[in-house]
N, C-alpha and C. Protein backbone atom coordinates (compact mmCIF):
# COMPACT_ATOMS: atom_id res chain seq x y z
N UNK A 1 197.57 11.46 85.37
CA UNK A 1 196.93 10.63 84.35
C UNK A 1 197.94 10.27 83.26
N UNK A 2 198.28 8.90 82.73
CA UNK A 2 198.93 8.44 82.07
C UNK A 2 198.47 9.37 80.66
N UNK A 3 199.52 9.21 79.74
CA UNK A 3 199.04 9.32 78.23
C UNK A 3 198.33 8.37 77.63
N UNK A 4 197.87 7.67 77.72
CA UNK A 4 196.50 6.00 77.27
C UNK A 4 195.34 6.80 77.53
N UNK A 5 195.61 7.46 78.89
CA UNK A 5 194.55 7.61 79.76
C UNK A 5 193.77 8.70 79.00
N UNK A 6 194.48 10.05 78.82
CA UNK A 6 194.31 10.96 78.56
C UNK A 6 193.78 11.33 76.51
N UNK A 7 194.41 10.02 75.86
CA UNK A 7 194.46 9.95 74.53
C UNK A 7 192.75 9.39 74.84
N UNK A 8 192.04 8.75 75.17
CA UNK A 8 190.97 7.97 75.64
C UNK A 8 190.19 8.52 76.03
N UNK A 9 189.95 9.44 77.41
CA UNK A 9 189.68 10.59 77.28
C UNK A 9 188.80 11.45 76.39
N UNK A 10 190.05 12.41 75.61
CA UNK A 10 189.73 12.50 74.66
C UNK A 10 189.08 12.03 73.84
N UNK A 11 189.57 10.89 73.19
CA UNK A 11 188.56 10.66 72.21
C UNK A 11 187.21 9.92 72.13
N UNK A 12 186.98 9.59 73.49
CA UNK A 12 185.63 9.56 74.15
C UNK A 12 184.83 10.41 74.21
N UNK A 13 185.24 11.89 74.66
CA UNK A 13 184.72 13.05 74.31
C UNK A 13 183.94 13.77 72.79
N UNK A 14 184.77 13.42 72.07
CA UNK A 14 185.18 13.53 70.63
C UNK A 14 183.85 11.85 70.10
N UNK A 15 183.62 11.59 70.90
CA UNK A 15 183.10 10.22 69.93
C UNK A 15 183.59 9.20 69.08
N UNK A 16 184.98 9.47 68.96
CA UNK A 16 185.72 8.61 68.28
C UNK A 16 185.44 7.14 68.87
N UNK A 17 185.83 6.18 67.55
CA UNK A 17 185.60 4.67 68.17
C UNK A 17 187.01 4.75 68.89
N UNK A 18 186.97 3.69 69.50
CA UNK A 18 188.15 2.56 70.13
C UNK A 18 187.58 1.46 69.97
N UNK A 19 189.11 0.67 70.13
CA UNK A 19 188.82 -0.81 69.27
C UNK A 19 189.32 -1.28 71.22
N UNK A 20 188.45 -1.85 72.03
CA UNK A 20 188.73 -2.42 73.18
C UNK A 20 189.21 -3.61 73.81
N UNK A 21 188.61 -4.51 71.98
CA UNK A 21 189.09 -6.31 71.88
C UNK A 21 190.63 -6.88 72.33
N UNK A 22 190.75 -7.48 73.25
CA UNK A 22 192.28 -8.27 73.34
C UNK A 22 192.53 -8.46 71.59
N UNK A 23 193.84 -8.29 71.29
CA UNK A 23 194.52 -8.11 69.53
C UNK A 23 194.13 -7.02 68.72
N UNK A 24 193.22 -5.78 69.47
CA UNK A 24 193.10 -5.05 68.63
C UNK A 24 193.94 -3.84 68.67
N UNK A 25 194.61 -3.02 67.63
CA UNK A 25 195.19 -1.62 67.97
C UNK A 25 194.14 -0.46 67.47
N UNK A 26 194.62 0.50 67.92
CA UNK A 26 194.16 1.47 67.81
C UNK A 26 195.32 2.31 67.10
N UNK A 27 195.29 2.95 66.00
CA UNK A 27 196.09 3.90 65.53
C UNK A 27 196.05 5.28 65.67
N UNK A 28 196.94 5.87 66.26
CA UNK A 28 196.81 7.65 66.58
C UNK A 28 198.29 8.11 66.33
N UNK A 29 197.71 9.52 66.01
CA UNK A 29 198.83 10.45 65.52
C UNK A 29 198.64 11.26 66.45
N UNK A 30 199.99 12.29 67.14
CA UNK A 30 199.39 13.50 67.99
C UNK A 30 200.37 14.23 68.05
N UNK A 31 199.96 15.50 67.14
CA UNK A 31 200.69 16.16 66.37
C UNK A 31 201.60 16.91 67.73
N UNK A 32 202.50 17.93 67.62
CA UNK A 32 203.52 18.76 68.74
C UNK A 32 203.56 17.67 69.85
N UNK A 33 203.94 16.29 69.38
CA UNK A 33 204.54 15.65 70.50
C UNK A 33 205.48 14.49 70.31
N UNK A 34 206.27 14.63 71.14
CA UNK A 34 207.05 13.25 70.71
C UNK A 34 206.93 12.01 71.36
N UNK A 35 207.45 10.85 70.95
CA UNK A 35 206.99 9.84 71.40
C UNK A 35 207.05 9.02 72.79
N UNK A 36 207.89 10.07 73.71
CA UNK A 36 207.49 9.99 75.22
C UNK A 36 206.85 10.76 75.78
N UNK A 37 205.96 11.07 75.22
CA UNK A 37 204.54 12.07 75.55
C UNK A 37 205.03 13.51 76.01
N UNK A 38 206.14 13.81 75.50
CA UNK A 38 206.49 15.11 76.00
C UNK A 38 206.01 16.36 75.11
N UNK A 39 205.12 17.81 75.11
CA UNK A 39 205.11 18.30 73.81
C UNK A 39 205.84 18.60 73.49
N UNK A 40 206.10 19.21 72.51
CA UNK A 40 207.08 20.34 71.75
C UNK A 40 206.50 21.34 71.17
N UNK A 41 207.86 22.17 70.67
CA UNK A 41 206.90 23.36 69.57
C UNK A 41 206.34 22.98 68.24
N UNK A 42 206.32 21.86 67.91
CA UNK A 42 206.07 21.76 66.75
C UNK A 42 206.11 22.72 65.86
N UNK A 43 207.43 22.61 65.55
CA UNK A 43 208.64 23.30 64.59
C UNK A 43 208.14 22.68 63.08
N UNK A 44 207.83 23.63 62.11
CA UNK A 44 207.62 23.43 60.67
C UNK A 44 208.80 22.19 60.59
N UNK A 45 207.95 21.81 59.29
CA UNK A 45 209.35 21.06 58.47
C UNK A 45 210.51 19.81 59.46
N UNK A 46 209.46 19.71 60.68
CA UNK A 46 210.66 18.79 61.39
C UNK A 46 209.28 17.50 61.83
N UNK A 47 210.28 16.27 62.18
CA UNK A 47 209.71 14.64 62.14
C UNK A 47 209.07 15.02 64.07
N UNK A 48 208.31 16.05 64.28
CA UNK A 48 208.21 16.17 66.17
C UNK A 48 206.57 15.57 65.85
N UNK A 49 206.03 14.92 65.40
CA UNK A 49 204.41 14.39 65.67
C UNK A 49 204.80 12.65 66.10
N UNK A 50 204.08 12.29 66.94
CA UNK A 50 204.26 10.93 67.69
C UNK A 50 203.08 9.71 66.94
N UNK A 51 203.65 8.73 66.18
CA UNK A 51 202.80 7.51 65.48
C UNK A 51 202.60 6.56 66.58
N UNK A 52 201.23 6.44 67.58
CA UNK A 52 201.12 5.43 68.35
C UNK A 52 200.42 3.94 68.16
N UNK A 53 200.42 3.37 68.23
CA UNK A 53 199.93 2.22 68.47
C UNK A 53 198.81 1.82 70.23
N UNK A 54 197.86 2.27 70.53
CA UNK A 54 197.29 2.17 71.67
C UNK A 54 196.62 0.83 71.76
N UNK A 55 196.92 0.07 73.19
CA UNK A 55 195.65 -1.02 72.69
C UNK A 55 195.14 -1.20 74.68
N UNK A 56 194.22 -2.34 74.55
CA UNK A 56 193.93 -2.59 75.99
C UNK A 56 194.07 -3.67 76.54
N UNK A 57 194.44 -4.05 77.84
CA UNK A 57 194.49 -4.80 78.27
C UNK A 57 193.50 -4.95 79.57
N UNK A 58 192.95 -5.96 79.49
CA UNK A 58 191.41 -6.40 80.57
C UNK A 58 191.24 -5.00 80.97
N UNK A 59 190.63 -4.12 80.01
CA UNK A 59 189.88 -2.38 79.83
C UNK A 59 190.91 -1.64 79.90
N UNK A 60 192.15 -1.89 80.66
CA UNK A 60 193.01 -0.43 80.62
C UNK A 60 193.61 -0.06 79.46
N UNK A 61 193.95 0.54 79.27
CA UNK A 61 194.45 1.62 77.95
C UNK A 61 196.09 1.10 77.85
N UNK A 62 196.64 0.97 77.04
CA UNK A 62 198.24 1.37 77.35
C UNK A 62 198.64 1.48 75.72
N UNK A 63 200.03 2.24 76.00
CA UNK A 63 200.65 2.68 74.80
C UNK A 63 201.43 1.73 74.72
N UNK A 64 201.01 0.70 72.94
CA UNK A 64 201.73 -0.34 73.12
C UNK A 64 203.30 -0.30 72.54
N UNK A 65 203.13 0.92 71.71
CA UNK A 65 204.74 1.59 70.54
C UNK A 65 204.58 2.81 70.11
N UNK A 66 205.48 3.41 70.25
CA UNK A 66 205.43 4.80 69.87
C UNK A 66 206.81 5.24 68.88
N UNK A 67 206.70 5.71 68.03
CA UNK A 67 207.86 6.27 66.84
C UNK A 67 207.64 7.91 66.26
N UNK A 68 208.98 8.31 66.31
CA UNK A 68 208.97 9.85 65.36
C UNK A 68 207.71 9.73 64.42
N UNK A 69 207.15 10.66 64.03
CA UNK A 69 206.58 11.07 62.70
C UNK A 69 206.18 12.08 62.55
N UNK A 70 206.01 12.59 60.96
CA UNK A 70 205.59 13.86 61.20
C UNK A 70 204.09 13.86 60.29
N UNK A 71 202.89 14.71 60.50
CA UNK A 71 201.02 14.69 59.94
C UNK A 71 201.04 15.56 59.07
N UNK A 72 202.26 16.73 58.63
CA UNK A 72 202.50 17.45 57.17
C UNK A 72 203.25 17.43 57.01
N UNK A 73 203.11 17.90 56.14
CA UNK A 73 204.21 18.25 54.51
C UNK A 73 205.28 19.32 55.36
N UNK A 74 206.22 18.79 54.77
CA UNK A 74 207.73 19.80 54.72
C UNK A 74 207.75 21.12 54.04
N UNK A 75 209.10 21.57 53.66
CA UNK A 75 208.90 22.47 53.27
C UNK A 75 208.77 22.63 51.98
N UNK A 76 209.22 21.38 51.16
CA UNK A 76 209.73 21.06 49.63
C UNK A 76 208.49 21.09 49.61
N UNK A 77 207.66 20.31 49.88
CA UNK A 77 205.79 20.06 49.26
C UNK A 77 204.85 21.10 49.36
N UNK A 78 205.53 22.02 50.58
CA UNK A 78 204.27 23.03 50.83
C UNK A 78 204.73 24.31 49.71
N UNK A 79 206.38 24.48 49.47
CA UNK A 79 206.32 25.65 48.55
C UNK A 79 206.41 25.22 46.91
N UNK A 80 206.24 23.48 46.60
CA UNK A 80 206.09 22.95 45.39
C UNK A 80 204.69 21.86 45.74
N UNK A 81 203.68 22.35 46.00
CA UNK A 81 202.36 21.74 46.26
C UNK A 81 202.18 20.42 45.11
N UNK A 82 201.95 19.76 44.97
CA UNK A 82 201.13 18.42 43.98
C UNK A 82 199.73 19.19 43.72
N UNK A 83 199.30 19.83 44.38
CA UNK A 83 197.65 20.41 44.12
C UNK A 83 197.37 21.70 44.06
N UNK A 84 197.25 21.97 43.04
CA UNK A 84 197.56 23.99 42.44
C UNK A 84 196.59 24.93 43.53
N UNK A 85 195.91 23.80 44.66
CA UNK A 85 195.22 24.64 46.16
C UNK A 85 196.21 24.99 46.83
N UNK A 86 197.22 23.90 47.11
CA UNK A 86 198.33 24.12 47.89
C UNK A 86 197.92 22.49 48.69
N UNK A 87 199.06 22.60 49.45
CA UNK A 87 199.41 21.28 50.15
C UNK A 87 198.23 20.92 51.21
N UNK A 88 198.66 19.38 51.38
CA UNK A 88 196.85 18.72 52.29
C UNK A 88 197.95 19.02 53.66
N UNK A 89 196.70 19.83 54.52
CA UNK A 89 197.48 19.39 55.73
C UNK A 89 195.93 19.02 56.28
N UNK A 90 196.23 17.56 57.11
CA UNK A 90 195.37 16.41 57.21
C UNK A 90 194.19 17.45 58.70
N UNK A 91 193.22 17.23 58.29
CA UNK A 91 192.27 17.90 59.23
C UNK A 91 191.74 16.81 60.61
N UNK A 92 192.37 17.49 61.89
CA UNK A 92 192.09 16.34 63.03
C UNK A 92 190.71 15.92 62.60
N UNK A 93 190.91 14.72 63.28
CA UNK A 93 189.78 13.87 63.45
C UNK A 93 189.61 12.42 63.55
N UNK A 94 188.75 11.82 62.91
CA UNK A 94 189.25 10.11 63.09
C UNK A 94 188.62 9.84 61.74
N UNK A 95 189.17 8.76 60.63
CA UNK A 95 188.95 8.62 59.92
C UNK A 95 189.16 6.60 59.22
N UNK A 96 188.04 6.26 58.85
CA UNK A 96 188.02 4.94 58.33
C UNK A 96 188.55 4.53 57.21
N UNK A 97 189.67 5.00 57.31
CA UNK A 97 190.37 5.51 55.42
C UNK A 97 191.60 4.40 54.69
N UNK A 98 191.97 3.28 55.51
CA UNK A 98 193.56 2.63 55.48
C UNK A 98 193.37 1.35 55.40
N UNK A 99 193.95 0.40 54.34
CA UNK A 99 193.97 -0.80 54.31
C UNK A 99 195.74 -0.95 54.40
N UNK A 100 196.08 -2.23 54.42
CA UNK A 100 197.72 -2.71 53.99
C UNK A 100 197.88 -2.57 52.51
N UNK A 101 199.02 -1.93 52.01
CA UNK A 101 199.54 -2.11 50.46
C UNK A 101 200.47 -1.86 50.66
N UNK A 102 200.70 -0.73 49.36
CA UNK A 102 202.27 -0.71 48.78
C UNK A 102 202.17 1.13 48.34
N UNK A 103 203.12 1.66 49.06
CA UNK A 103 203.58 2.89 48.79
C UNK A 103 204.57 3.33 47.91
N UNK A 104 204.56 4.15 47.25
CA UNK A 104 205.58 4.85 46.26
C UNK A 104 205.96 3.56 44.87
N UNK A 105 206.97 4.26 44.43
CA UNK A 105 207.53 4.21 42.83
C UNK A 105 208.61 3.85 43.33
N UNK A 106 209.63 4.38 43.33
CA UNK A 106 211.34 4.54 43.68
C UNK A 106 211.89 3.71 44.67
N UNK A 107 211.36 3.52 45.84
CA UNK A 107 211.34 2.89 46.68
C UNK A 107 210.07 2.48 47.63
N UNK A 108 209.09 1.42 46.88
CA UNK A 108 208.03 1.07 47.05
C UNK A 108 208.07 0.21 48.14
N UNK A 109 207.39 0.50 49.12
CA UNK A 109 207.16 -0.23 50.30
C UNK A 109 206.09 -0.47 50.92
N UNK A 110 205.68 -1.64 52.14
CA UNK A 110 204.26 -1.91 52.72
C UNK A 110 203.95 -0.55 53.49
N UNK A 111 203.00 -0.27 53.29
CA UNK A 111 202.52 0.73 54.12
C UNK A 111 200.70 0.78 54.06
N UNK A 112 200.10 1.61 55.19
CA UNK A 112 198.45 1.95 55.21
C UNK A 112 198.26 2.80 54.45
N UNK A 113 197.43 2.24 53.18
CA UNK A 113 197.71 2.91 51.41
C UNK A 113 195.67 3.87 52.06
N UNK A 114 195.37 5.41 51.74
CA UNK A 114 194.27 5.29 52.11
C UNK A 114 193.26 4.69 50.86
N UNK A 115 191.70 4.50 51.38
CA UNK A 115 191.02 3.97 50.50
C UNK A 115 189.47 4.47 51.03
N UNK A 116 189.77 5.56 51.57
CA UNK A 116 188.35 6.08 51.94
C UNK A 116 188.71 7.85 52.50
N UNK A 117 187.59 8.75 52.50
CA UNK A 117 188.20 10.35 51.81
C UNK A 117 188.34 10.37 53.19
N UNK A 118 189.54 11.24 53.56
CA UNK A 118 189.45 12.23 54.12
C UNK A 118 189.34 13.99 54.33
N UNK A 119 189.82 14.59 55.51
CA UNK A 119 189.14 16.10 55.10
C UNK A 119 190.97 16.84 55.00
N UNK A 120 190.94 17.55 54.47
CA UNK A 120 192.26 18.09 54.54
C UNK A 120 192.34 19.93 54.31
N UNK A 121 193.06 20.23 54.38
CA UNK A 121 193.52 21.75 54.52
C UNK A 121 193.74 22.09 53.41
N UNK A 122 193.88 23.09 52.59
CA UNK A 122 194.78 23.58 51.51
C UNK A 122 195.58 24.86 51.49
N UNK A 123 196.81 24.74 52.05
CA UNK A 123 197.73 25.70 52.78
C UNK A 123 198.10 26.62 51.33
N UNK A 124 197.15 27.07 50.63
CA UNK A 124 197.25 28.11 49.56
C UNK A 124 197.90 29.15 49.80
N UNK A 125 198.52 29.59 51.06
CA UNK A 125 199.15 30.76 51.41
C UNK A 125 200.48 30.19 52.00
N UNK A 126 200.95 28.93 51.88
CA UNK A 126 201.99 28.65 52.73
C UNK A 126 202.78 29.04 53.72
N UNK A 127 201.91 28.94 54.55
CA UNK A 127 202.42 29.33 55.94
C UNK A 127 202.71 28.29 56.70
N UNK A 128 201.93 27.32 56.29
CA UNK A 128 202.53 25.76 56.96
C UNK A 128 201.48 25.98 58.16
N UNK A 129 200.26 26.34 58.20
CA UNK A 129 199.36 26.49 59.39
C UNK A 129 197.54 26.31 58.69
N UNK A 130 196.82 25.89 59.69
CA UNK A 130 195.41 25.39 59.07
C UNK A 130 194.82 26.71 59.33
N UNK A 131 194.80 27.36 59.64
CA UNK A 131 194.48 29.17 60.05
C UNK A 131 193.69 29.46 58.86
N UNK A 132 192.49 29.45 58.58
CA UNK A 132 191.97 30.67 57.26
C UNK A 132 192.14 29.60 55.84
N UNK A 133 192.81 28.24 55.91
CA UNK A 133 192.52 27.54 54.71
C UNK A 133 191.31 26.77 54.65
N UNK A 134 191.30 26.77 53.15
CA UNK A 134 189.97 25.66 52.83
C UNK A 134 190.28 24.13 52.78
N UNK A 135 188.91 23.82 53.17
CA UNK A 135 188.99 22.32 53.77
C UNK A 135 188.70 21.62 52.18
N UNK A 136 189.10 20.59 52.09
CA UNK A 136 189.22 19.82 50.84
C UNK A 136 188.96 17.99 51.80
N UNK A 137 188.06 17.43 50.88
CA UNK A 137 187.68 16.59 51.11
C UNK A 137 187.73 15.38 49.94
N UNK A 138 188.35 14.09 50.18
CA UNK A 138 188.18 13.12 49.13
C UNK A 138 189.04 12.47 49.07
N UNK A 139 189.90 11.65 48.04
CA UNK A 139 191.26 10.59 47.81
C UNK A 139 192.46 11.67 47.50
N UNK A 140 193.19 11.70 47.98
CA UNK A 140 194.38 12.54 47.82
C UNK A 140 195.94 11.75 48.25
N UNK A 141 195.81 10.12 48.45
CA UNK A 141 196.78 9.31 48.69
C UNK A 141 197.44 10.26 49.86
N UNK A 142 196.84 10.30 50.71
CA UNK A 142 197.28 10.10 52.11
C UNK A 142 197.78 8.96 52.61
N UNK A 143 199.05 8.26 52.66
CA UNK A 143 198.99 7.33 52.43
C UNK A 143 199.69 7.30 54.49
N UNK A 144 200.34 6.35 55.07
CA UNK A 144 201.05 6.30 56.30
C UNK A 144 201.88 5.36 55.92
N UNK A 145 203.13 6.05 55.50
CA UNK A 145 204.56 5.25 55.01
C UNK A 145 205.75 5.54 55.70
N UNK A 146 206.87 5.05 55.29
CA UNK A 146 208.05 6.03 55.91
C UNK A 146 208.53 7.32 55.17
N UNK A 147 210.22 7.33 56.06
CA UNK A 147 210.30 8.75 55.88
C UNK A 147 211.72 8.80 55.28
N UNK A 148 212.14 7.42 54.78
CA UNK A 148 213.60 7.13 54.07
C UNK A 148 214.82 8.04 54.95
N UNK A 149 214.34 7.62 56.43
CA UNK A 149 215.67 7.96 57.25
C UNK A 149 215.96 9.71 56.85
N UNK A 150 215.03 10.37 56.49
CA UNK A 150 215.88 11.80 56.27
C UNK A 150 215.84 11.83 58.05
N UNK A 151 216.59 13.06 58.64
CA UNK A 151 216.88 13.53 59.45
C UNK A 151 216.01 14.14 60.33
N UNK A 152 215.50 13.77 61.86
CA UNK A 152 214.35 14.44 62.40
C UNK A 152 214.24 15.95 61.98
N UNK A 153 215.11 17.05 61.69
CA UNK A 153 214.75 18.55 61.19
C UNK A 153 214.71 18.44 59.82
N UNK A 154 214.47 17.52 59.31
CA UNK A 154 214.27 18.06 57.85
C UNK A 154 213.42 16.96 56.87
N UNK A 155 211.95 16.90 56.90
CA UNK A 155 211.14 16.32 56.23
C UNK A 155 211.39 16.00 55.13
N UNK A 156 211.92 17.59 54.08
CA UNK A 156 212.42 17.56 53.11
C UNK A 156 211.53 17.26 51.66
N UNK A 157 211.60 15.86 50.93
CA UNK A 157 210.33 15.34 50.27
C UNK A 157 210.04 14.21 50.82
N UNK A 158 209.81 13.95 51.85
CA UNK A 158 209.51 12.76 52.83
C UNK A 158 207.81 12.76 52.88
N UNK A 159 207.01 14.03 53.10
CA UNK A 159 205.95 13.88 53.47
C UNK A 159 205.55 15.79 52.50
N UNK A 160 204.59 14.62 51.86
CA UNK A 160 203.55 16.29 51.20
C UNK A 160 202.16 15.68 52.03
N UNK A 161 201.63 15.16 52.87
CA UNK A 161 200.40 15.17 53.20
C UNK A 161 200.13 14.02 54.05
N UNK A 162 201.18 13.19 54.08
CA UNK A 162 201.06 12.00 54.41
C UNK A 162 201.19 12.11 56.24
N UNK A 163 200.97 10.48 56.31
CA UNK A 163 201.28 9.80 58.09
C UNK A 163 202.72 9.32 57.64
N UNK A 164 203.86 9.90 58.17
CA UNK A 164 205.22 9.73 57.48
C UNK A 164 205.95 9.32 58.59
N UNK A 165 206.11 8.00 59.08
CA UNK A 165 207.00 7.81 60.35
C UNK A 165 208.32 7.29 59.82
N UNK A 166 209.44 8.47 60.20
CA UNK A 166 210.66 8.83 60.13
C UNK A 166 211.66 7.78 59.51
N UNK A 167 211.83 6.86 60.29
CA UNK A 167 212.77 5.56 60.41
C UNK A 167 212.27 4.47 59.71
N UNK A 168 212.61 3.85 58.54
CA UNK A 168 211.93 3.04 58.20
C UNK A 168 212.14 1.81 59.22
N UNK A 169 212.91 1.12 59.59
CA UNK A 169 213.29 -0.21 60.44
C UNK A 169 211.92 0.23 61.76
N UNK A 170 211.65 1.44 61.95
CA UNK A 170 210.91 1.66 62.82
C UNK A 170 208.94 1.29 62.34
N UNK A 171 208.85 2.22 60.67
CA UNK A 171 208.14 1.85 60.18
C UNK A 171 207.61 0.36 60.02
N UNK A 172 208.40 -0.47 59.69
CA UNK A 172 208.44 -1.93 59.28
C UNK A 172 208.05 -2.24 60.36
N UNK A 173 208.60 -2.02 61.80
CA UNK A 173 207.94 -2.53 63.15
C UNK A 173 206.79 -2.04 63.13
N UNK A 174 206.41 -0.90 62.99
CA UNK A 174 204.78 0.07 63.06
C UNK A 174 203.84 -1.28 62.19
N UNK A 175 204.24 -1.72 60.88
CA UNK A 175 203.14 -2.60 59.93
C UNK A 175 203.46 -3.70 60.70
N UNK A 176 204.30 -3.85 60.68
CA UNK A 176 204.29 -5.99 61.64
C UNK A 176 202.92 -6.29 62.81
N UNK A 177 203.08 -4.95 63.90
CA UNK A 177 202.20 -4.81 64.31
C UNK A 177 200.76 -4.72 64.15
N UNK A 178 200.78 -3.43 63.25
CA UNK A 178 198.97 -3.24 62.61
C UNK A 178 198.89 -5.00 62.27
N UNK A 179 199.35 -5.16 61.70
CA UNK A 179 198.93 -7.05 60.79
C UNK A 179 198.88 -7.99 61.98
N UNK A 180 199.39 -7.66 63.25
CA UNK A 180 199.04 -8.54 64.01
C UNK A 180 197.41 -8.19 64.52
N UNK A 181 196.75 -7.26 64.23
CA UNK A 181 195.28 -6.84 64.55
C UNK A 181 194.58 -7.92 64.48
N UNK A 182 193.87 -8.67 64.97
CA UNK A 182 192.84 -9.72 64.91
C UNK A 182 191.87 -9.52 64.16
N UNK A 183 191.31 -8.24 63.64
CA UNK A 183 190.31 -7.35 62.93
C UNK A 183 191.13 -8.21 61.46
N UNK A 184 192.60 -7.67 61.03
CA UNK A 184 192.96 -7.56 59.91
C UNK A 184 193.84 -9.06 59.51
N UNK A 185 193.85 -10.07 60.47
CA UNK A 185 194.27 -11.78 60.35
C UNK A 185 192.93 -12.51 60.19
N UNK A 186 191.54 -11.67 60.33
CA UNK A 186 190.37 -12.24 60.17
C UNK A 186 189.88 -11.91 58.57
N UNK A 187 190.79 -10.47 58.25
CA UNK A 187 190.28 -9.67 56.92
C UNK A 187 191.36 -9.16 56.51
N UNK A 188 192.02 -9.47 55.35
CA UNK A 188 193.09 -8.68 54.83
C UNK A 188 192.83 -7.27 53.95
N UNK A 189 191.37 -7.35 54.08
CA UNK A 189 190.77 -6.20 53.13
C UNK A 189 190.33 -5.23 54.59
N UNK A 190 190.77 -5.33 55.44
CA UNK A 190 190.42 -4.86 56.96
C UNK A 190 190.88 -3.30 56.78
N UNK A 191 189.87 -2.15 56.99
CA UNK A 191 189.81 -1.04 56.62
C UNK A 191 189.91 -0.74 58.30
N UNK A 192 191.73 0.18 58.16
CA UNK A 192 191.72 0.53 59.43
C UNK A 192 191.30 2.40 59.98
N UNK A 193 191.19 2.67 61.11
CA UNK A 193 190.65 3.71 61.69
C UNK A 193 191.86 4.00 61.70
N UNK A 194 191.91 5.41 61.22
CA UNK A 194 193.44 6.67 61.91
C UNK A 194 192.57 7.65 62.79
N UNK A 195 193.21 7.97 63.85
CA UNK A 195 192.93 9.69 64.79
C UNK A 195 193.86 10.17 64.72
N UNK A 196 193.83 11.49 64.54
CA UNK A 196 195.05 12.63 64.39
C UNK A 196 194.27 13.42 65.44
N UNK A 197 195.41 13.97 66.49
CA UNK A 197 194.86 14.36 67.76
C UNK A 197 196.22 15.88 67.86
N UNK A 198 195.22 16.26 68.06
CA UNK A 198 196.50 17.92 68.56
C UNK A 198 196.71 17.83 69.78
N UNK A 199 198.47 17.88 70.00
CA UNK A 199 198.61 17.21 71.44
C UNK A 199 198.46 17.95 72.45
N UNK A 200 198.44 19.34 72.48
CA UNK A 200 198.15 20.48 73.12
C UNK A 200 196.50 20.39 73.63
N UNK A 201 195.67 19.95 73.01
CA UNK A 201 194.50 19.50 73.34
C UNK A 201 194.17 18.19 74.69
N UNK A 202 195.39 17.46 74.62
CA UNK A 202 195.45 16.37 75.66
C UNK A 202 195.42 16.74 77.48
């Protein structure tokens, strides 16, 4: 069974939507894997979670782009938290949370800014694991931006909570795409679906 196949699957199981329309994508994250569907250990603090792009063609599934990324926080964010709980680490699931904007201060760029809550972790014990933390729910700028080229082992301050795909030139291809969505050339206020999928689950 292909990886389309198996991501689908899944989230058929799970109840998640899919978007099935010729021009539509589907956005998924799937964490301990990289972007030729291979797992890994998903090693703290390193860019090993896979940013896909899925869409269909006359019903079949296929993976239309795949790029590095990583679904938490490094090590800088988890032992200097933004939130005196401790750091969001993003709770699987599927969520209606992402329009197009503009990310960061310093080096502000297009990215899926969120605009609807999601559920998240609060790694109050920093261990860098969802094990025994409390779930936190609401706006916490989860945002899905890049990762200013730091180095696949080292997140660094690249990502405290965020959808952080690695490469920006890669990123920039990731948004060209979403905007080609037929959903979001019909609606620029087009509120997109994220799934964060544990790839070990596939």
């Amino acid at each position: 069974m292909q990886l389309a196949e198996k991501i689908v699957k899944y989230m058929k199981a799970k109840n998640y939507q899919l978007a099935t329309r010729a021009g539509e994508k589907n956005i998924i994250y799937v964490e301990g894997m990289d972007p030729d569907g291979t797992l890994n250990a998903d090693t703290p603090n390193h860019f090993n979670d896979a940013r896909l792009l899925l869409v269909f063609h006359k019903g079949v599934p296929t993976i239309e782009a795949a790029w590095e990324a990583t679904t938490e926080p490094g090590y800088y964010y988890t032992d200097n938290p933004m939130n005196p709980n401790g750091a969001a680490r993003i709770a699987f699931g599927q969520y209606r949370a992402w329009q197009v904007g503009l990310h960061g201060y310093s080096q502000p760029h297009e990215a899926l800014i969120q605009v609807g809550p999601v559920k998240v972790y609060r790694d109050w014990n920093r261990d860098m694991m969802r094990t025994g933390d409390a779930i936190d729910e609401g706006y916490f700028g989860i945002n899905q931006h890049h990762g200013y080229g730091h180095p696949k082992n080292d997140i660094h301050t690249a990502g405290a909570g965020c959808f952080v795909g690695r490469d920006p030139d890669e990123h920039f291809d990731f948004m060209y795409r979403v905007k080609s969505d037929i959903r979001y050339i019909a609606d620029p206020n087009f509120v997109f679906p994220t799934a964060i999928l544990p790839g070990n689950k596939l």
